[in-house]
C-alpha atoms as a PDB file:
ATOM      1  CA  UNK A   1       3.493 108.775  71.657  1.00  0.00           C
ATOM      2  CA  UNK A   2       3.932 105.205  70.789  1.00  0.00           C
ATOM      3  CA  UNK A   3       6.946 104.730  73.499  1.00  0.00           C
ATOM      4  CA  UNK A   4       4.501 106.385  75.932  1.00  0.00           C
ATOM      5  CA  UNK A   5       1.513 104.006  75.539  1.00  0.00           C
ATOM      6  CA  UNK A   6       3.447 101.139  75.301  1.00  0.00           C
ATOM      7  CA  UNK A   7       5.183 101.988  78.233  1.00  0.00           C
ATOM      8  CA  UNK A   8       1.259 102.515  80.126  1.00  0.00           C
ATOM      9  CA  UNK A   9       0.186  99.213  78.560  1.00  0.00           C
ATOM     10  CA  UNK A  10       3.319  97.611  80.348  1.00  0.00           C
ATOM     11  CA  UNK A  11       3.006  98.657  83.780  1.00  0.00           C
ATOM     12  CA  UNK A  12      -0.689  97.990  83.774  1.00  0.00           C
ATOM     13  CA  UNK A  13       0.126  94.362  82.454  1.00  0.00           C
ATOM     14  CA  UNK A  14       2.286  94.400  85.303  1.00  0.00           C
ATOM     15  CA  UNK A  15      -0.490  95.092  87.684  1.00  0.00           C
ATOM     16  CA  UNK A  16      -2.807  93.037  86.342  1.00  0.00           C
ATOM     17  CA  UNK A  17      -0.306  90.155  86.724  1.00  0.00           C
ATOM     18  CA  UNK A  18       0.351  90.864  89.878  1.00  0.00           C
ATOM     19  CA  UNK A  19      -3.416  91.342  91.413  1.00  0.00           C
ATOM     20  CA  UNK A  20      -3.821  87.918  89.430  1.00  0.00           C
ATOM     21  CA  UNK A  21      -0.946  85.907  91.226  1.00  0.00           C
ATOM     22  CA  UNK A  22      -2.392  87.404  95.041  1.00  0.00           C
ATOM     23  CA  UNK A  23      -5.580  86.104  93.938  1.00  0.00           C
ATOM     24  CA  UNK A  24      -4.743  82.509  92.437  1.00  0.00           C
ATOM     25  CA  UNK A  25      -3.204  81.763  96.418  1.00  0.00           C
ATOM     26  CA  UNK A  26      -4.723  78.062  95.879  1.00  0.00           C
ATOM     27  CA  UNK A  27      -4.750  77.455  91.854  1.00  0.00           C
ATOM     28  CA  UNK A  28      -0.624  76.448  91.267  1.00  0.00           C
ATOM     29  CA  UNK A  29      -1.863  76.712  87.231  1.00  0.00           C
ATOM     30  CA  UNK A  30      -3.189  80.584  88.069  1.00  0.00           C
ATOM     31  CA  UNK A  31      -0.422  81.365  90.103  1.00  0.00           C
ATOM     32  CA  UNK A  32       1.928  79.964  87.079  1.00  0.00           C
ATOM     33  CA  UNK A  33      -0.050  82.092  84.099  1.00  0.00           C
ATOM     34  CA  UNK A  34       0.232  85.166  86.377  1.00  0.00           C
ATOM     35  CA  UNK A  35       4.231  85.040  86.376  1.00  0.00           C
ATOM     36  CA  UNK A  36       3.523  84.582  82.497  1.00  0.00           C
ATOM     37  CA  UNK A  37       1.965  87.777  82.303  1.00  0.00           C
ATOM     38  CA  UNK A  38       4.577  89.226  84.522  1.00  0.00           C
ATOM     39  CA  UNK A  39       7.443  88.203  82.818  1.00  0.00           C
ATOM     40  CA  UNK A  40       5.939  89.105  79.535  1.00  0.00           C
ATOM     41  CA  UNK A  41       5.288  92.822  80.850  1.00  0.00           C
ATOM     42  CA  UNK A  42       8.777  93.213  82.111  1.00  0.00           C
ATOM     43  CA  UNK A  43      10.222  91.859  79.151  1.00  0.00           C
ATOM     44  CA  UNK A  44       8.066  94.629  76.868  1.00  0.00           C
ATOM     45  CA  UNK A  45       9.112  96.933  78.991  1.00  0.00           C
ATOM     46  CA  UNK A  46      12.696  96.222  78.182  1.00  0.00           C
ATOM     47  CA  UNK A  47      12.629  95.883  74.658  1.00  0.00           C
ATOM     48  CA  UNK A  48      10.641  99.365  74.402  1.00  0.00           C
ATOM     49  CA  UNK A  49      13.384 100.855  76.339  1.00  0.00           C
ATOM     50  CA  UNK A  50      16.013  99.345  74.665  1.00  0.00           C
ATOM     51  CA  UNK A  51      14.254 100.689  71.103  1.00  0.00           C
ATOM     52  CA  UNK A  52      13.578 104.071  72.608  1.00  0.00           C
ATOM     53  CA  UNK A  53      17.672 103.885  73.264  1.00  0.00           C
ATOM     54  CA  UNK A  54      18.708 102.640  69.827  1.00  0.00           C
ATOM     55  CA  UNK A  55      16.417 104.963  68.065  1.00  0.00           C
ATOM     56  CA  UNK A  56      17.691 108.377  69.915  1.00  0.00           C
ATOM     57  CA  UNK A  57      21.390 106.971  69.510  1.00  0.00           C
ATOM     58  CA  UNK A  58      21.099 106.597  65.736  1.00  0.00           C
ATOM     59  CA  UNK A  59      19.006 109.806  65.090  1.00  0.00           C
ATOM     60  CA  UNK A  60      20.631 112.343  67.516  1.00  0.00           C
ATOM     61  CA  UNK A  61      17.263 113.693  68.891  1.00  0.00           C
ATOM     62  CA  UNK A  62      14.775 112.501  71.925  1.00  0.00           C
ATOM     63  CA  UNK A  63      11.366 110.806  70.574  1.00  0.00           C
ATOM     64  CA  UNK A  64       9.513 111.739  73.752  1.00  0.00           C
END
């Protein structure tokens, strides 16, 4: 459940980040948060994969 809304949280953080860099076209310090928020997404989005991964391989059974 956790994986799951973690995993909704990311992509949306993802989208938000990238409706926020189309929109900051003139503002270089806008432009620079919205990578921020779009490296910070992808990155959570890694590390709850790579959990997901560690947890199933060391308990034998699929959390989601």
């Amino acid at each position: 459940m956790f994986i799951a809304l973690g995993g909704g949280i990311a992509v949306l953080m993802c989208v938000y980040g990238g409706v926020q860099y189309v929109y900051s076209a003139d503002d270089p310090g806008g432009r620079k948060k919205a990578i921020q928020i779009l490296v910070q997404a992808i990155v959570g989005g890694i590390i709850l994969t790579v959990a997901k991964a560690i947890i199933e391989g060391v308990a034998g059974v699929s959390i989601c």
